[in-house]
Protein backbone atom coordinates (compact mmCIF):
# COMPACT_ATOMS: atom_id res chain seq x y z
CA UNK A 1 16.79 26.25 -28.07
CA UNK A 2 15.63 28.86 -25.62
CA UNK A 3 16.96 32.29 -26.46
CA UNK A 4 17.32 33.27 -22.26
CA UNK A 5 20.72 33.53 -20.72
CA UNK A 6 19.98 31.37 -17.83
CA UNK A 7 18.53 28.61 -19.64
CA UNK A 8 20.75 25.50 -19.24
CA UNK A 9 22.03 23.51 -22.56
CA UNK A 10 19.90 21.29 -23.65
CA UNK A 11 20.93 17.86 -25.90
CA UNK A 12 18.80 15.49 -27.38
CA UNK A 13 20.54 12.40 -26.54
CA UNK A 14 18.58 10.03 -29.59
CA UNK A 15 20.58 12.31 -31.87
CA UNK A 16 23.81 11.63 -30.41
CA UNK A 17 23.37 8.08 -31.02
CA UNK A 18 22.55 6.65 -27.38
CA UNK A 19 19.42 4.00 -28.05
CA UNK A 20 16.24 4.03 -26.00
CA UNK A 21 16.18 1.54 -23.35
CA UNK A 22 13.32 -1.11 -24.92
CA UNK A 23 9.86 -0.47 -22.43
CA UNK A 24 9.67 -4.31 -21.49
CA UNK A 25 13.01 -3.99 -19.72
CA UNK A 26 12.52 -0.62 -17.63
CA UNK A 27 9.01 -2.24 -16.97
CA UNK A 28 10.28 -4.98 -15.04
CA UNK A 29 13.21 -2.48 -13.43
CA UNK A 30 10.39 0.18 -12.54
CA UNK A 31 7.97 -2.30 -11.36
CA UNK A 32 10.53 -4.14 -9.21
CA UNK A 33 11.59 -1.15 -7.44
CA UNK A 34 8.28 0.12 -6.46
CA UNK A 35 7.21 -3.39 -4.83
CA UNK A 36 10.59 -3.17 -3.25
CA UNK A 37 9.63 0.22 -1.59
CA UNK A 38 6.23 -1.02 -0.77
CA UNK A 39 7.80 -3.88 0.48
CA UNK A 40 10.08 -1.81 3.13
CA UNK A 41 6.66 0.06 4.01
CA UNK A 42 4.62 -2.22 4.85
CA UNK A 43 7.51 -3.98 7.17
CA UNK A 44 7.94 -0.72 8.92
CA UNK A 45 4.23 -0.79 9.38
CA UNK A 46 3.75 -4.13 10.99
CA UNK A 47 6.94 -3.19 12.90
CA UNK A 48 6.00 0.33 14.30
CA UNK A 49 2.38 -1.57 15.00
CA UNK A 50 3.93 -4.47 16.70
CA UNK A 51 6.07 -2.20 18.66
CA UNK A 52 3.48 0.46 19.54
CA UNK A 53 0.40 -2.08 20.36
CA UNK A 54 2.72 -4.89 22.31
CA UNK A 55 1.02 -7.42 19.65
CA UNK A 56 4.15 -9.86 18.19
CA UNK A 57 6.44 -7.57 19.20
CA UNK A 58 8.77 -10.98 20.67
CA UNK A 59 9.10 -11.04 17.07
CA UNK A 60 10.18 -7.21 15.68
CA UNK A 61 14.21 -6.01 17.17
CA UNK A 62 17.00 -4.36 15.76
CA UNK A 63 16.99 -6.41 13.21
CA UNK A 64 13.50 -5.84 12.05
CA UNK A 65 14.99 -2.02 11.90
CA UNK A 66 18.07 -3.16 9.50
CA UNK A 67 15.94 -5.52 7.37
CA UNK A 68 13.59 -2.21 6.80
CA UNK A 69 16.85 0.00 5.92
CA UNK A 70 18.22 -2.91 3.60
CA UNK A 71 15.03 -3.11 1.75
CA UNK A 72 15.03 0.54 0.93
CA UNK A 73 18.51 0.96 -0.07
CA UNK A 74 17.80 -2.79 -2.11
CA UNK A 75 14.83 -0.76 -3.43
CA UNK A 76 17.56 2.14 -4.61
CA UNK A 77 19.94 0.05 -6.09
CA UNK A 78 17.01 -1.46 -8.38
CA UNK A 79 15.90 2.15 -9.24
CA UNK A 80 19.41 2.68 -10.41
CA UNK A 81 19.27 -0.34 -12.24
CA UNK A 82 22.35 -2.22 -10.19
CA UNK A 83 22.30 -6.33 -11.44
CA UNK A 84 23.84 -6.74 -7.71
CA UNK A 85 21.09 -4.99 -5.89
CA UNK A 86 18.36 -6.66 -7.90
CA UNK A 87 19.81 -10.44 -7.07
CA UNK A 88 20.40 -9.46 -3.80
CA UNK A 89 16.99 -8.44 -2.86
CA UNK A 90 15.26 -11.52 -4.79
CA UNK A 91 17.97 -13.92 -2.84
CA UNK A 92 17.42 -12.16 0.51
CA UNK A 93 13.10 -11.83 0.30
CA UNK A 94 13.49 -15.81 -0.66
CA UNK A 95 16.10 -16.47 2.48
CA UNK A 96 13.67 -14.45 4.53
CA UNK A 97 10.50 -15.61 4.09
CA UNK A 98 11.86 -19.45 4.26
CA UNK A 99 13.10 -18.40 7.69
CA UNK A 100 9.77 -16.29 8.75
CA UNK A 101 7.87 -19.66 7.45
CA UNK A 102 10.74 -22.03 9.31
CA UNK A 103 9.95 -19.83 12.60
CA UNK A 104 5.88 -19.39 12.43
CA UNK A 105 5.38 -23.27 11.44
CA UNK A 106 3.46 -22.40 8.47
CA UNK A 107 3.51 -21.36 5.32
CA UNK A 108 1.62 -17.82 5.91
CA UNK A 109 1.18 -15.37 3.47
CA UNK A 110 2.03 -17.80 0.36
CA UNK A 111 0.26 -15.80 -2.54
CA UNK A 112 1.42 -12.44 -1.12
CA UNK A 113 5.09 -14.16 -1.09
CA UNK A 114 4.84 -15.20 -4.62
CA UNK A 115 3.75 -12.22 -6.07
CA UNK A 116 6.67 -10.29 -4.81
CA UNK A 117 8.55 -13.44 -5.52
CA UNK A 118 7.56 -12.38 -8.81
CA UNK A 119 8.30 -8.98 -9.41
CA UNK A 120 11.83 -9.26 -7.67
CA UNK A 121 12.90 -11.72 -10.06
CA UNK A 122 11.37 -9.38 -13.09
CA UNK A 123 13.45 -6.71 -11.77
CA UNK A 124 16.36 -9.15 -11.36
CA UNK A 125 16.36 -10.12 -14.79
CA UNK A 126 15.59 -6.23 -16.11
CA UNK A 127 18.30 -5.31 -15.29
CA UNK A 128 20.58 -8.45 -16.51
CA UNK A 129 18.71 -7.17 -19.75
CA UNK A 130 19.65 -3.82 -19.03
CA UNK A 131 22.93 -4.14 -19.13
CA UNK A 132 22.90 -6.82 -21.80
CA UNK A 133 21.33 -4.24 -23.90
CA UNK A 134 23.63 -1.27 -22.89
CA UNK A 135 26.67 -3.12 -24.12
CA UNK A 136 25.22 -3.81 -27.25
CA UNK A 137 24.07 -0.86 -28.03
CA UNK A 138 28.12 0.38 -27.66
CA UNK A 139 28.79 -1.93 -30.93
């Protein structure tokens, strides 16, 4: 323990009993998080391109600007490991790209889809595990 004044506490939580989360589970969480934010960045890319160039822009409105938002905060929820957040942002990339690929008339962008396909349901069920594992470890 550090002899200063200022120093805050410190606590080893192992020895107060809580277990370490297993690496395979905040692997999937961790991973699923940071394809979520690189997710929202590249869709503010292509939509601050699209809007700046003129290119597609019929295709990028207000709603390009809310899908960006709900990615990110989709992206936070993961990071804090919330089940709901996780589903939600594997069920709402799946409804979107089914409607982008409804709209274009093709399936574009299929291998890019399925990795984040991928990773989103990783995440998804990391944190299922996650929680499965926290209420164990309270027996």
């Amino acid at each position: 323990m550090d002899s200063s004044a200022y120093a805050p506490p410190r606590s080893d939580l192992n020895k107060v009993g809580v277990p370490e989360v297993p690496a395979a589970i905040r692997k999937k969480i961790r991973a699923g998080w940071i394809v979520a934010v690189i997710s929202g960045v590249l869709t503010l890319a292509i939509m601050l391109f699209a809007i700046s160039t003129g290119a597609l822009s019929h295709l990028f409105d207000i709603w390009t600007s809310v899908d960006v938002v709900l990615i990110f905060l989709l992206a936070f929820g993961i990071y804090r490991r919330s089940r709901v957040a996780a589903t939600l942002m594997f069920l709402y990339y799946t409804v979107s790209k089914v409607t982008l690929m409804i709209e274009l008339g093709k399936p574009s962008g299929l291998w890019m889809s399925l990795v984040f396909f991928y990773f989103y349901f990783q995440a998804m069920i990391g944190t299922f595990e996650y929680h499965k594992f926290l209420k164990t470890a309270e027996r």
